[in-house]
PDB file of N, CA and C in Angstrom:
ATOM      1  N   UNK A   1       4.601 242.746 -48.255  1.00  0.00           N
ATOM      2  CA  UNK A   1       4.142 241.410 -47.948  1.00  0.00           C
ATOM      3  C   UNK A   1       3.006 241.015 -48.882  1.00  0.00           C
ATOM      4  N   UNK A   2       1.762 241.905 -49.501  1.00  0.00           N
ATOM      5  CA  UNK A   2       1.229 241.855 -50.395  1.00  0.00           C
ATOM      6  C   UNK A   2       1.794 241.203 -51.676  1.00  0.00           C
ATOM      7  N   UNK A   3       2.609 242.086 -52.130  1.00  0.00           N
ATOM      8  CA  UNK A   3       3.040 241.768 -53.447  1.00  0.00           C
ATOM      9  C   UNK A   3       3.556 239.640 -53.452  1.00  0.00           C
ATOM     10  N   UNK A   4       4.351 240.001 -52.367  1.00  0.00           N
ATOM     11  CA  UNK A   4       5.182 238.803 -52.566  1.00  0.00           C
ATOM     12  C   UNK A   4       4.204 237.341 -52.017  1.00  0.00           C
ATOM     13  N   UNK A   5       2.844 237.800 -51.337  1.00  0.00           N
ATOM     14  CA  UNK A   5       1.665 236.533 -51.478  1.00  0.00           C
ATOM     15  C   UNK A   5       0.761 236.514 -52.593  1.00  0.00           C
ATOM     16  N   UNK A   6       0.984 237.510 -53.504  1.00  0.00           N
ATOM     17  CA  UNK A   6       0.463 237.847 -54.901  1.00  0.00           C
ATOM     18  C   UNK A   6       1.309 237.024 -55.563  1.00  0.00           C
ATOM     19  N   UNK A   7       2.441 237.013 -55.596  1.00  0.00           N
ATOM     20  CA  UNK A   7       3.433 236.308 -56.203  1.00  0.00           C
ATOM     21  C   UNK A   7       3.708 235.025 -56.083  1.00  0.00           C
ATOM     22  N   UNK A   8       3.439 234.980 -54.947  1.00  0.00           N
ATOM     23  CA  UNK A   8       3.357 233.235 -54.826  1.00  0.00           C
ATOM     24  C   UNK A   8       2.457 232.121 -54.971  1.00  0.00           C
ATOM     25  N   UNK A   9       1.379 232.878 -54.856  1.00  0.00           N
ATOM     26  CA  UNK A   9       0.186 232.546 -55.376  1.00  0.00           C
ATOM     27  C   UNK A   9      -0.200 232.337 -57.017  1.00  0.00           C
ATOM     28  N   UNK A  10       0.491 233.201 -58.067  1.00  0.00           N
ATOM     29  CA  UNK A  10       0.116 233.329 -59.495  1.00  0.00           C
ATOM     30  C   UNK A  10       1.453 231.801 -59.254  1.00  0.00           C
ATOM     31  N   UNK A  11       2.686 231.759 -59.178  1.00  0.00           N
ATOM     32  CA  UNK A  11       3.542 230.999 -59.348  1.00  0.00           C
ATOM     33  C   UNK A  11       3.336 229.581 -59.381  1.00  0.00           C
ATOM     34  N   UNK A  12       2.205 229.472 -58.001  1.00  0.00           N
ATOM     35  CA  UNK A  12       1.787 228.212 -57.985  1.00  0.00           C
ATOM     36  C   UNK A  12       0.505 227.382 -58.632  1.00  0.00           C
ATOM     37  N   UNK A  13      -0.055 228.680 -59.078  1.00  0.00           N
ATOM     38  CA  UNK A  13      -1.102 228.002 -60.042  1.00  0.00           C
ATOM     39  C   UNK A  13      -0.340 228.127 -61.514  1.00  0.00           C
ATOM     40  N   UNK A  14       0.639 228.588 -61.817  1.00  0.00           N
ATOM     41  CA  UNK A  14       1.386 228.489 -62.927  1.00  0.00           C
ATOM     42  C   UNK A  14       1.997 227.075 -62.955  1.00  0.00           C
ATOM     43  N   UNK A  15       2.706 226.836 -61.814  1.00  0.00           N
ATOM     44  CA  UNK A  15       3.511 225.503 -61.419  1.00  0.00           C
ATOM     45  C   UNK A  15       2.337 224.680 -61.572  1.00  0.00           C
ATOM     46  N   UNK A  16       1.152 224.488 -60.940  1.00  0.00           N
ATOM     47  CA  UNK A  16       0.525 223.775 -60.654  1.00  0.00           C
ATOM     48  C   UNK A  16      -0.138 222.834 -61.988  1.00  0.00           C
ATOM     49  N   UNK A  17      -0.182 223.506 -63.184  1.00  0.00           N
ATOM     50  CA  UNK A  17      -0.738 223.371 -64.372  1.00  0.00           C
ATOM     51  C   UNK A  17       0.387 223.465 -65.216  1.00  0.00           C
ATOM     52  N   UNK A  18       1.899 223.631 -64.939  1.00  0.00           N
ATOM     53  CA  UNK A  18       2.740 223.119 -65.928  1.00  0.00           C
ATOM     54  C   UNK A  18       2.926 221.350 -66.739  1.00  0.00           C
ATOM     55  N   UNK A  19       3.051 220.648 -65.410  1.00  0.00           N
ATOM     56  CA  UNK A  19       2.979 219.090 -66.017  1.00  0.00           C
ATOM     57  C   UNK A  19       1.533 218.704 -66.713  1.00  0.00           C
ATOM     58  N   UNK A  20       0.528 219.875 -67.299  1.00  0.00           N
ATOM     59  CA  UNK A  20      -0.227 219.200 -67.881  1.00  0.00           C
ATOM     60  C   UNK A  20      -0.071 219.988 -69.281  1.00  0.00           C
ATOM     61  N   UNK A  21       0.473 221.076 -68.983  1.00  0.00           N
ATOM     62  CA  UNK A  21       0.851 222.299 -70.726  1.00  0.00           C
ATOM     63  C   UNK A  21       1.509 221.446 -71.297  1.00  0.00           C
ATOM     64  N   UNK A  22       2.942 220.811 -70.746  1.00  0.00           N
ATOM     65  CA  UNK A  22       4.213 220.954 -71.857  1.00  0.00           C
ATOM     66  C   UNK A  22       4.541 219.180 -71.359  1.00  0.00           C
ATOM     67  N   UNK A  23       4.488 218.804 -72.815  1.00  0.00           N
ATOM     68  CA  UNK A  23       4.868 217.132 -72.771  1.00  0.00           C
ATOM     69  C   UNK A  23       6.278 216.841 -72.840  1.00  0.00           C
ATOM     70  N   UNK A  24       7.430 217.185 -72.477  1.00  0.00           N
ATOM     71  CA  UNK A  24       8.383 216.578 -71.882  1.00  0.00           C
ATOM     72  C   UNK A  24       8.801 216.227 -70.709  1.00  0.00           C
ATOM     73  N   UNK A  25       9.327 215.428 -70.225  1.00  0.00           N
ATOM     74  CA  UNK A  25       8.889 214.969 -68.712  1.00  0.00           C
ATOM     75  C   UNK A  25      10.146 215.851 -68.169  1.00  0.00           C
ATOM     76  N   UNK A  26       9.867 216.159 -67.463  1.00  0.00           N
ATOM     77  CA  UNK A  26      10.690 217.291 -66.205  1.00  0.00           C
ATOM     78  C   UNK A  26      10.787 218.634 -66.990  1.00  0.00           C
ATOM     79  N   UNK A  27      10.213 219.078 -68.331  1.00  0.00           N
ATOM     80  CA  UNK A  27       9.942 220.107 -69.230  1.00  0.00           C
ATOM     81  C   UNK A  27      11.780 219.832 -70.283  1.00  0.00           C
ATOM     82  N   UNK A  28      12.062 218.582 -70.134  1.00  0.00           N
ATOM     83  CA  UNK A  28      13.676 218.737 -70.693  1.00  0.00           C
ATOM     84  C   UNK A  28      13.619 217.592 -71.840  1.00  0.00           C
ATOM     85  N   UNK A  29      13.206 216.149 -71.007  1.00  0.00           N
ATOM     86  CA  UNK A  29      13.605 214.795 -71.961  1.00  0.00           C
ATOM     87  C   UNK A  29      12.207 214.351 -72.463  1.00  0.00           C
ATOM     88  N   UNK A  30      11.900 214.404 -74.095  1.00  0.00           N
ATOM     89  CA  UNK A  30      10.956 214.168 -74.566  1.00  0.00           C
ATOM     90  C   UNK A  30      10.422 212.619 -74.607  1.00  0.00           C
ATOM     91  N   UNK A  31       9.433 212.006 -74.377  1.00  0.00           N
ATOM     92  CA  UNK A  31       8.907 210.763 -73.914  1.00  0.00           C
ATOM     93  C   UNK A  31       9.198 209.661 -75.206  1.00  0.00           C
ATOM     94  N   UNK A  32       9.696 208.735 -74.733  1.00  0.00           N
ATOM     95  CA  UNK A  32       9.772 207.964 -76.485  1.00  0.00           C
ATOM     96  C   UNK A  32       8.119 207.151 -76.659  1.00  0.00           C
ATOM     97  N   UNK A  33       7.544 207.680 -75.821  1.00  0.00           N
ATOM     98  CA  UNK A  33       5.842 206.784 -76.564  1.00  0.00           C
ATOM     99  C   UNK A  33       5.015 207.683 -77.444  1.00  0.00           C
ATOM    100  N   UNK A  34       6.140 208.903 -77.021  1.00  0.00           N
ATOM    101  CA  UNK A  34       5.229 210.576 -77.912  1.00  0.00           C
ATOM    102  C   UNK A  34       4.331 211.176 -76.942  1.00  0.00           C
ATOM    103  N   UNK A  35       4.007 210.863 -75.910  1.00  0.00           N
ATOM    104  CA  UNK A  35       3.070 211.833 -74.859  1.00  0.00           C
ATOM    105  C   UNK A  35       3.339 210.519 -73.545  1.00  0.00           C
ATOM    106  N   UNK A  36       3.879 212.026 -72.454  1.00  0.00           N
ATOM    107  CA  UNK A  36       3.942 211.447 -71.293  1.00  0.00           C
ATOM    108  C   UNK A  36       2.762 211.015 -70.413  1.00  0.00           C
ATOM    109  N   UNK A  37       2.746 209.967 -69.800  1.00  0.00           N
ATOM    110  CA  UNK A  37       1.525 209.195 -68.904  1.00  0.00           C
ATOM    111  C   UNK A  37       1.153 210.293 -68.103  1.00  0.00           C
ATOM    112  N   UNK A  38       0.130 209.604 -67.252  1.00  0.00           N
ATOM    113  CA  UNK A  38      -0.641 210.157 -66.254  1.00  0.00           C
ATOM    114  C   UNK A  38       0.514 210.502 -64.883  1.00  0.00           C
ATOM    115  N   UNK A  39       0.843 209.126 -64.636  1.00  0.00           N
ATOM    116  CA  UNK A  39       1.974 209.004 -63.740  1.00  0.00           C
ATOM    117  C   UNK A  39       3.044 209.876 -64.084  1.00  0.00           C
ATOM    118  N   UNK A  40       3.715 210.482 -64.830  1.00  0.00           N
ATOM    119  CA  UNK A  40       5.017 211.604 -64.472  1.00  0.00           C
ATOM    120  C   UNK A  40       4.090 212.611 -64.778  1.00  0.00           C
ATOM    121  N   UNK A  41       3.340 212.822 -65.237  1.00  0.00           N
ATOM    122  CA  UNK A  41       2.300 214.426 -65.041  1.00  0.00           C
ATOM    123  C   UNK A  41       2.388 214.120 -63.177  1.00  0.00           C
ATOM    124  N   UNK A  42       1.980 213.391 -62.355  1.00  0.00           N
ATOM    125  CA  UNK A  42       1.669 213.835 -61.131  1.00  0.00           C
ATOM    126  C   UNK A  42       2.733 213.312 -60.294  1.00  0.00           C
ATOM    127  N   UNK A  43       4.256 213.000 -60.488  1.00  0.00           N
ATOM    128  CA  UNK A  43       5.717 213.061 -60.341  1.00  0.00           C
ATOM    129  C   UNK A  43       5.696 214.514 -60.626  1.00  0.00           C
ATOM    130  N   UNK A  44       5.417 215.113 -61.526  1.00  0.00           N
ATOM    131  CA  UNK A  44       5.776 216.628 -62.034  1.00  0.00           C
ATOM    132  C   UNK A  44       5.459 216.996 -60.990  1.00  0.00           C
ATOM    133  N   UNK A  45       4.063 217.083 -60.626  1.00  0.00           N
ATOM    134  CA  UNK A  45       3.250 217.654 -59.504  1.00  0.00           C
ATOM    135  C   UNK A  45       3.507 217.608 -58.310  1.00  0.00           C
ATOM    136  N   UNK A  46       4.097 216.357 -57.773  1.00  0.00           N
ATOM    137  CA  UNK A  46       4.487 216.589 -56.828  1.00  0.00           C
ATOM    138  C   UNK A  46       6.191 217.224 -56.434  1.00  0.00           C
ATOM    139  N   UNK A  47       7.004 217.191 -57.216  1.00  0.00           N
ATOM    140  CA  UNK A  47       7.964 218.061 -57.291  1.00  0.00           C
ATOM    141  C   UNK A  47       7.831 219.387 -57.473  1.00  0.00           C
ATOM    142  N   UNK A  48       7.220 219.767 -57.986  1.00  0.00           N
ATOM    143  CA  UNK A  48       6.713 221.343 -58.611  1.00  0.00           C
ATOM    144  C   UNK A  48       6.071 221.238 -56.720  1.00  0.00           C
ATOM    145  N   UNK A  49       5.340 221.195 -56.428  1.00  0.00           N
ATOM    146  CA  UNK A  49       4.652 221.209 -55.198  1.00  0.00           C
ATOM    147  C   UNK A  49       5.665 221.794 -54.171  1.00  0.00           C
ATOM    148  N   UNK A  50       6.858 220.939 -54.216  1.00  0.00           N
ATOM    149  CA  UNK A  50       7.844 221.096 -53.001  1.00  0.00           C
ATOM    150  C   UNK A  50       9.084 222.163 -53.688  1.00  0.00           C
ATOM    151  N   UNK A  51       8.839 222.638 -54.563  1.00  0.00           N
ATOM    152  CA  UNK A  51       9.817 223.688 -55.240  1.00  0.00           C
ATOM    153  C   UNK A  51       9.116 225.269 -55.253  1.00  0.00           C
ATOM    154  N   UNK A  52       7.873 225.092 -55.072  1.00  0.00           N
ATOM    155  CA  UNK A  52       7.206 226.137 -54.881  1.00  0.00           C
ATOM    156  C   UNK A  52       7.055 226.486 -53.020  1.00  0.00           C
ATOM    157  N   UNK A  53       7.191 225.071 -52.617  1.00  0.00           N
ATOM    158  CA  UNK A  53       7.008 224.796 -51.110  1.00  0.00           C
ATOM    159  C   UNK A  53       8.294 225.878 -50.514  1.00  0.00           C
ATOM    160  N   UNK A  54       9.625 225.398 -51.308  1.00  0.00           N
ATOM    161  CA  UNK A  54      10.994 226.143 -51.124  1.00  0.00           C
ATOM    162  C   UNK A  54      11.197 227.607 -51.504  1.00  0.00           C
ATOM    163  N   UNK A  55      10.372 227.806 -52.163  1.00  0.00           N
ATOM    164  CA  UNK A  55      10.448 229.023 -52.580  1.00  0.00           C
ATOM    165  C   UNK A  55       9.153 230.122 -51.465  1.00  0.00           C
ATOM    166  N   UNK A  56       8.567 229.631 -51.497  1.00  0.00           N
ATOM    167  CA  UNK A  56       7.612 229.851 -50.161  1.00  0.00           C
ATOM    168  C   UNK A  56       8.315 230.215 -48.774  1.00  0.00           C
ATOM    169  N   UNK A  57       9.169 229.465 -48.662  1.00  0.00           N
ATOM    170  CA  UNK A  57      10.083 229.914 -47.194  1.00  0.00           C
ATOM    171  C   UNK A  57      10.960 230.390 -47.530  1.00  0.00           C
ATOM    172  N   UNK A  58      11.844 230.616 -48.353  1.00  0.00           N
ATOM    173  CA  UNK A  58      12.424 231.720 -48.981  1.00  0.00           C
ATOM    174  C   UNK A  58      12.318 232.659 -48.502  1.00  0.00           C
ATOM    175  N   UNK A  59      10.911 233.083 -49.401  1.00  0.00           N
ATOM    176  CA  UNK A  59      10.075 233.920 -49.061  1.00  0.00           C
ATOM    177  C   UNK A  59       9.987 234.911 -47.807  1.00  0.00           C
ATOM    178  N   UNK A  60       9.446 233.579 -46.794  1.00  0.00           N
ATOM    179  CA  UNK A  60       9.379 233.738 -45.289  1.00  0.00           C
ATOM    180  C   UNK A  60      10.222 233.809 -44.875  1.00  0.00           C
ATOM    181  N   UNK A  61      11.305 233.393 -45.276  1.00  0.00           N
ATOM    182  CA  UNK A  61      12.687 233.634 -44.800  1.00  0.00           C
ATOM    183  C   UNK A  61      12.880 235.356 -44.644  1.00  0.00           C
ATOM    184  N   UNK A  62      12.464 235.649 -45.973  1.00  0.00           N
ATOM    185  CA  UNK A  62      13.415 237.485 -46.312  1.00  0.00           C
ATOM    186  C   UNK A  62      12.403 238.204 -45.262  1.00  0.00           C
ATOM    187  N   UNK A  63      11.272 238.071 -44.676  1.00  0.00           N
ATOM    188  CA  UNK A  63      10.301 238.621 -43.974  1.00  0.00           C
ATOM    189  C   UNK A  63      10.476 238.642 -42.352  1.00  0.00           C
ATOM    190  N   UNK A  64      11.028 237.681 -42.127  1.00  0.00           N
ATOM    191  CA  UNK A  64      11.501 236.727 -40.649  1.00  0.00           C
ATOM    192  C   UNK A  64      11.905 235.628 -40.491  1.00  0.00           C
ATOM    193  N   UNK A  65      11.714 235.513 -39.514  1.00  0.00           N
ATOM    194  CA  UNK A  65      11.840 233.790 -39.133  1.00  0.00           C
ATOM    195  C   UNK A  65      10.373 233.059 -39.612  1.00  0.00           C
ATOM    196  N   UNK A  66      11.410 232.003 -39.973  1.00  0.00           N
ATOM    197  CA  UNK A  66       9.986 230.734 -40.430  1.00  0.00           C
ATOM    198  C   UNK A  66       9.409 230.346 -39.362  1.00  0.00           C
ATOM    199  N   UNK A  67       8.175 230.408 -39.494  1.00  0.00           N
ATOM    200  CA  UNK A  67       7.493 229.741 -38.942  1.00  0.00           C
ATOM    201  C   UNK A  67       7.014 228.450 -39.090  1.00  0.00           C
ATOM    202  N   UNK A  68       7.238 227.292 -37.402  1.00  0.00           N
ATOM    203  CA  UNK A  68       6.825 225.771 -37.833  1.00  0.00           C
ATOM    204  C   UNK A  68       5.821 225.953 -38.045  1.00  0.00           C
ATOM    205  N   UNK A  69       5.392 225.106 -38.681  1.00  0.00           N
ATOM    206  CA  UNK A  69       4.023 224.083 -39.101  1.00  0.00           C
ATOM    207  C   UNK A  69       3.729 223.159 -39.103  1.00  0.00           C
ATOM    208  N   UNK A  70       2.417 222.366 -38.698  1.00  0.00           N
ATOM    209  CA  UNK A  70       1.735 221.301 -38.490  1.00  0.00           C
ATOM    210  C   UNK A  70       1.886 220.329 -39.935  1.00  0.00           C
ATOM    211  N   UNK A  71       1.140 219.312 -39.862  1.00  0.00           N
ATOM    212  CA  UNK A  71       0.998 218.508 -40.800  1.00  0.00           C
ATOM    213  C   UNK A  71      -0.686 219.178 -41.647  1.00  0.00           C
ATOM    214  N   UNK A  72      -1.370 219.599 -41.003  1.00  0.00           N
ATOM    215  CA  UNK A  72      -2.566 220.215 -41.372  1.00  0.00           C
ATOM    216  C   UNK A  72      -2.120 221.448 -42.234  1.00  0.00           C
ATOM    217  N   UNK A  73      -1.363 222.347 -41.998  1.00  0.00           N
ATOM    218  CA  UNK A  73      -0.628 223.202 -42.773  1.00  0.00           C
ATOM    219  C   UNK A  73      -0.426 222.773 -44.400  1.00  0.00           C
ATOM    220  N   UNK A  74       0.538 221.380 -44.386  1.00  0.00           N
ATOM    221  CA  UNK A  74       0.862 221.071 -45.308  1.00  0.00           C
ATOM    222  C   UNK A  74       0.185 220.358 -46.281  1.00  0.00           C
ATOM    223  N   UNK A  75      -0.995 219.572 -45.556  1.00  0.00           N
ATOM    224  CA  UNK A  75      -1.927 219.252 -46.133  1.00  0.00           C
ATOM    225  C   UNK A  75      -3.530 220.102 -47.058  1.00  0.00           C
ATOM    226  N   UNK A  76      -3.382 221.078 -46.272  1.00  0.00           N
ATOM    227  CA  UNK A  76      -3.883 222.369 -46.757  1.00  0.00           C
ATOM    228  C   UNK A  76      -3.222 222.650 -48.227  1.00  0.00           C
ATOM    229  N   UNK A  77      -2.395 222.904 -48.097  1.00  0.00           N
ATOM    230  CA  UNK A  77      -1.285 223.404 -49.562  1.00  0.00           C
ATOM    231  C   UNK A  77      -1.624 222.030 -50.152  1.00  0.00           C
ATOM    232  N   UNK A  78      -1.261 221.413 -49.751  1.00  0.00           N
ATOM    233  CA  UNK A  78      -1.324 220.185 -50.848  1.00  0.00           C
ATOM    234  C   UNK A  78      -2.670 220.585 -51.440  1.00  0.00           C
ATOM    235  N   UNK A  79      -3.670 220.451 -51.367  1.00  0.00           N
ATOM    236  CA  UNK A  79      -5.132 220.569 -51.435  1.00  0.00           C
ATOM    237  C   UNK A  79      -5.452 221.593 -52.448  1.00  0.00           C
ATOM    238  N   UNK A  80      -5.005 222.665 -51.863  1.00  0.00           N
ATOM    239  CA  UNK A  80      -4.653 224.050 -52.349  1.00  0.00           C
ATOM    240  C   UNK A  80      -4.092 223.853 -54.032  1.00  0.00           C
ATOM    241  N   UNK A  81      -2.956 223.205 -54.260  1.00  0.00           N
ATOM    242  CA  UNK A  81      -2.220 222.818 -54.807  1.00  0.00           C
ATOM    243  C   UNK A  81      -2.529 222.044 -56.339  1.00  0.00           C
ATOM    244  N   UNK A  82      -3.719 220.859 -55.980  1.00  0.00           N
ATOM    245  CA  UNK A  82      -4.063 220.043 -56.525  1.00  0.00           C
ATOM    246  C   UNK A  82      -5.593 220.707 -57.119  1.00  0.00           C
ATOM    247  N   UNK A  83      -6.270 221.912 -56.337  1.00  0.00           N
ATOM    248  CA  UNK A  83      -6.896 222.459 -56.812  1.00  0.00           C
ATOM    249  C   UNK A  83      -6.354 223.350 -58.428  1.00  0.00           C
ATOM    250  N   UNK A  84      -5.086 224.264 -57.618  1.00  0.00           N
ATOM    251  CA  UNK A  84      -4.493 224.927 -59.057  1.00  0.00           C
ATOM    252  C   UNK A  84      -4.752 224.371 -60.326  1.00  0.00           C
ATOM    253  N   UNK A  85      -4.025 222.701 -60.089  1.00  0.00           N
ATOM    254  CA  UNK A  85      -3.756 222.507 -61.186  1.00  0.00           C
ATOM    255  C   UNK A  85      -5.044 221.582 -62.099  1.00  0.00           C
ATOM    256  N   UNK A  86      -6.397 221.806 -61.547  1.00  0.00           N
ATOM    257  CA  UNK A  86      -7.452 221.719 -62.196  1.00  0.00           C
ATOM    258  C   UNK A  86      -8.015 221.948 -63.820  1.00  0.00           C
ATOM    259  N   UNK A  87      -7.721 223.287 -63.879  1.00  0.00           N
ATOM    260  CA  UNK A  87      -8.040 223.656 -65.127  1.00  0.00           C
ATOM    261  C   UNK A  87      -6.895 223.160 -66.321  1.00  0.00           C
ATOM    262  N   UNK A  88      -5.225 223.010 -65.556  1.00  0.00           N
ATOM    263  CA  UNK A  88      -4.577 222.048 -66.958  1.00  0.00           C
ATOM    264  C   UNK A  88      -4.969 220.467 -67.439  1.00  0.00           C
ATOM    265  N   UNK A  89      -5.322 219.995 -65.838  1.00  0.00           N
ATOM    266  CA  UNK A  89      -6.121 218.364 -66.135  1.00  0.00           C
ATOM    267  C   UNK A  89      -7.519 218.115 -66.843  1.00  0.00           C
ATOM    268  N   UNK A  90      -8.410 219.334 -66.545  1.00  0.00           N
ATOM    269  CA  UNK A  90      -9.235 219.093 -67.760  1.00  0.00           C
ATOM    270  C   UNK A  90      -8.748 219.842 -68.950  1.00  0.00           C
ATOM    271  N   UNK A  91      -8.231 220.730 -69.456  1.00  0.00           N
ATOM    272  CA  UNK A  91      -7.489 221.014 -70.307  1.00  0.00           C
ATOM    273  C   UNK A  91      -6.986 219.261 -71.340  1.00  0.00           C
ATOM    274  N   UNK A  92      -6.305 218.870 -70.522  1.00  0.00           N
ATOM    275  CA  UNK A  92      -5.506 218.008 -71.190  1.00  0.00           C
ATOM    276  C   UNK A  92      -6.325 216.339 -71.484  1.00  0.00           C
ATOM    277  N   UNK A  93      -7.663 216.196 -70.301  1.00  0.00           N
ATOM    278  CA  UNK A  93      -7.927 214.827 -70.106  1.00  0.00           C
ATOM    279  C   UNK A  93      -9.508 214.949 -70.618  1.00  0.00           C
ATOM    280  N   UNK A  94      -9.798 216.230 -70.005  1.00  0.00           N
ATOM    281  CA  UNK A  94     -11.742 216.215 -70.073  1.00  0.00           C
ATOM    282  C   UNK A  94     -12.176 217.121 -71.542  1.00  0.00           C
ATOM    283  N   UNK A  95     -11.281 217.574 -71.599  1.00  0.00           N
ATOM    284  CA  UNK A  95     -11.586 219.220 -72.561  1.00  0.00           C
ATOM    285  C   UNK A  95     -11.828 218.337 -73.983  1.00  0.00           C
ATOM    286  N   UNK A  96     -12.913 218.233 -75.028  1.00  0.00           N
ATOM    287  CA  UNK A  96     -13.380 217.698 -75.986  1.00  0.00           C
ATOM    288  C   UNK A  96     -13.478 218.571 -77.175  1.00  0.00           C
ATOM    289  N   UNK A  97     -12.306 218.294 -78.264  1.00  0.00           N
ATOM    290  CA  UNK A  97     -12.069 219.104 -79.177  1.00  0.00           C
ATOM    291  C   UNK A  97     -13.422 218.710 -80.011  1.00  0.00           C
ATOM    292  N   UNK A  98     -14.345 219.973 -81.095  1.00  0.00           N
ATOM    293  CA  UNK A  98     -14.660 220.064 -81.932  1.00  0.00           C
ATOM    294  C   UNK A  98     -13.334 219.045 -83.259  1.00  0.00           C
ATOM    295  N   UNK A  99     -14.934 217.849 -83.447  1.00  0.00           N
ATOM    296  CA  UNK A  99     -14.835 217.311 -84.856  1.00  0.00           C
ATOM    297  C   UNK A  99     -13.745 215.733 -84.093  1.00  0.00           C
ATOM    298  N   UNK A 100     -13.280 215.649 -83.150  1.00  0.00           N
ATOM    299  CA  UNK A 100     -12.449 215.114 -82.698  1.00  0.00           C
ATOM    300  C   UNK A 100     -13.273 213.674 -81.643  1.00  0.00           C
TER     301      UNK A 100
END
Protein backbone atom coordinates (compact mmCIF):
# COMPACT_ATOMS: atom_id res chain seq x y z
CA UNK A 1 0.00 0.00 0.00
CA UNK A 2 3.12 2.16 0.52
CA UNK A 3 4.59 1.80 -2.69
CA UNK A 4 1.43 2.33 -4.66
CA UNK A 5 0.64 5.99 -2.48
CA UNK A 6 4.33 6.65 -3.40
CA UNK A 7 3.26 6.16 -6.79
CA UNK A 8 0.51 8.09 -7.01
CA UNK A 9 1.69 10.77 -5.52
CA UNK A 10 5.15 11.26 -7.84
CA UNK A 11 2.41 10.68 -10.90
CA UNK A 12 0.46 13.50 -9.90
CA UNK A 13 2.91 16.03 -9.39
CA UNK A 14 4.34 14.77 -12.73
CA UNK A 15 0.72 15.18 -14.29
CA UNK A 16 0.28 18.17 -12.46
CA UNK A 17 3.21 20.19 -14.18
CA UNK A 18 2.88 18.50 -17.59
CA UNK A 19 0.51 21.27 -19.32
CA UNK A 20 3.12 23.72 -18.36
CA UNK A 21 6.58 21.49 -19.75
CA UNK A 22 5.35 20.55 -23.22
CA UNK A 23 3.55 23.11 -25.68
CA UNK A 24 1.27 21.01 -27.65
CA UNK A 25 -2.15 21.07 -26.54
CA UNK A 26 -3.29 17.62 -25.23
CA UNK A 27 0.82 16.81 -25.64
CA UNK A 28 -0.32 15.74 -29.57
CA UNK A 29 -1.67 18.93 -31.83
CA UNK A 30 0.84 21.74 -32.00
CA UNK A 31 -0.84 25.36 -31.50
CA UNK A 32 -0.94 27.45 -34.79
CA UNK A 33 -0.09 30.87 -32.68
CA UNK A 34 3.31 28.86 -31.71
CA UNK A 35 2.65 28.61 -27.83
CA UNK A 36 -0.48 27.45 -26.25
CA UNK A 37 -2.61 30.05 -23.95
CA UNK A 38 -3.15 30.12 -20.44
CA UNK A 39 -6.62 28.64 -20.98
CA UNK A 40 -5.72 24.97 -22.49
CA UNK A 41 -2.65 24.84 -20.00
CA UNK A 42 -5.58 24.71 -17.27
CA UNK A 43 -8.12 22.46 -19.74
CA UNK A 44 -4.84 20.26 -19.53
CA UNK A 45 -5.13 20.54 -15.83
CA UNK A 46 -8.14 19.85 -15.32
CA UNK A 47 -8.26 16.65 -17.37
CA UNK A 48 -4.93 15.41 -16.16
CA UNK A 49 -6.70 16.01 -12.64
CA UNK A 50 -9.55 13.49 -13.37
CA UNK A 51 -7.16 10.89 -15.15
CA UNK A 52 -5.02 10.73 -12.27
CA UNK A 53 -8.45 10.90 -10.20
CA UNK A 54 -9.15 7.35 -12.35
CA UNK A 55 -6.22 5.98 -11.84
CA UNK A 56 -6.42 6.63 -8.09
CA UNK A 57 -9.45 4.26 -7.78
CA UNK A 58 -7.99 1.87 -9.81
CA UNK A 59 -5.77 1.83 -7.47
CA UNK A 60 -8.34 1.49 -4.64
CA UNK A 61 -9.99 -0.70 -6.56
CA UNK A 62 -6.94 -3.58 -6.57
CA UNK A 63 -6.80 -2.95 -2.56
CA UNK A 64 -10.75 -3.18 -1.92
CA UNK A 65 -13.68 -1.65 -2.27
CA UNK A 66 -13.83 2.08 -3.03
CA UNK A 67 -14.54 4.04 -0.79
CA UNK A 68 -17.40 7.07 -1.13
CA UNK A 69 -16.42 10.41 -0.72
CA UNK A 70 -17.62 13.75 0.14
CA UNK A 71 -17.30 16.81 -1.92
CA UNK A 72 -14.56 18.03 0.72
CA UNK A 73 -12.54 14.96 -0.35
CA UNK A 74 -12.50 16.15 -3.78
CA UNK A 75 -11.92 19.47 -3.15
CA UNK A 76 -8.92 18.64 -1.08
CA UNK A 77 -7.27 16.90 -4.23
CA UNK A 78 -8.20 19.56 -6.24
CA UNK A 79 -6.12 21.89 -3.95
CA UNK A 80 -3.62 19.30 -3.55
CA UNK A 81 -3.47 19.21 -7.22
CA UNK A 82 -3.15 22.83 -8.15
CA UNK A 83 -0.48 22.99 -5.55
CA UNK A 84 1.68 20.20 -7.67
CA UNK A 85 1.53 21.99 -10.44
CA UNK A 86 3.19 25.20 -8.94
CA UNK A 87 6.65 24.90 -9.72
CA UNK A 88 5.74 24.26 -13.81
CA UNK A 89 3.58 27.72 -13.64
CA UNK A 90 6.35 29.61 -12.35
CA UNK A 91 8.65 27.71 -14.43
CA UNK A 92 6.80 28.81 -17.45
CA UNK A 93 5.07 32.41 -16.34
CA UNK A 94 7.28 33.87 -13.27
CA UNK A 95 10.77 32.21 -13.85
CA UNK A 96 13.03 35.31 -15.45
CA UNK A 97 15.66 34.23 -17.85
CA UNK A 98 19.18 35.89 -17.55
CA UNK A 99 19.76 38.70 -20.37
CA UNK A 100 16.03 38.21 -21.38
Amino acid sequence: MNFSTSLLLILAFVAANLPFLIERIFFVVKPKAGSKGLAWRLLELVVLFFAVGGIAMLLESKLGPVHSQNWEFYAVNAALFVVFAYPGFVYRYLWRRRGG
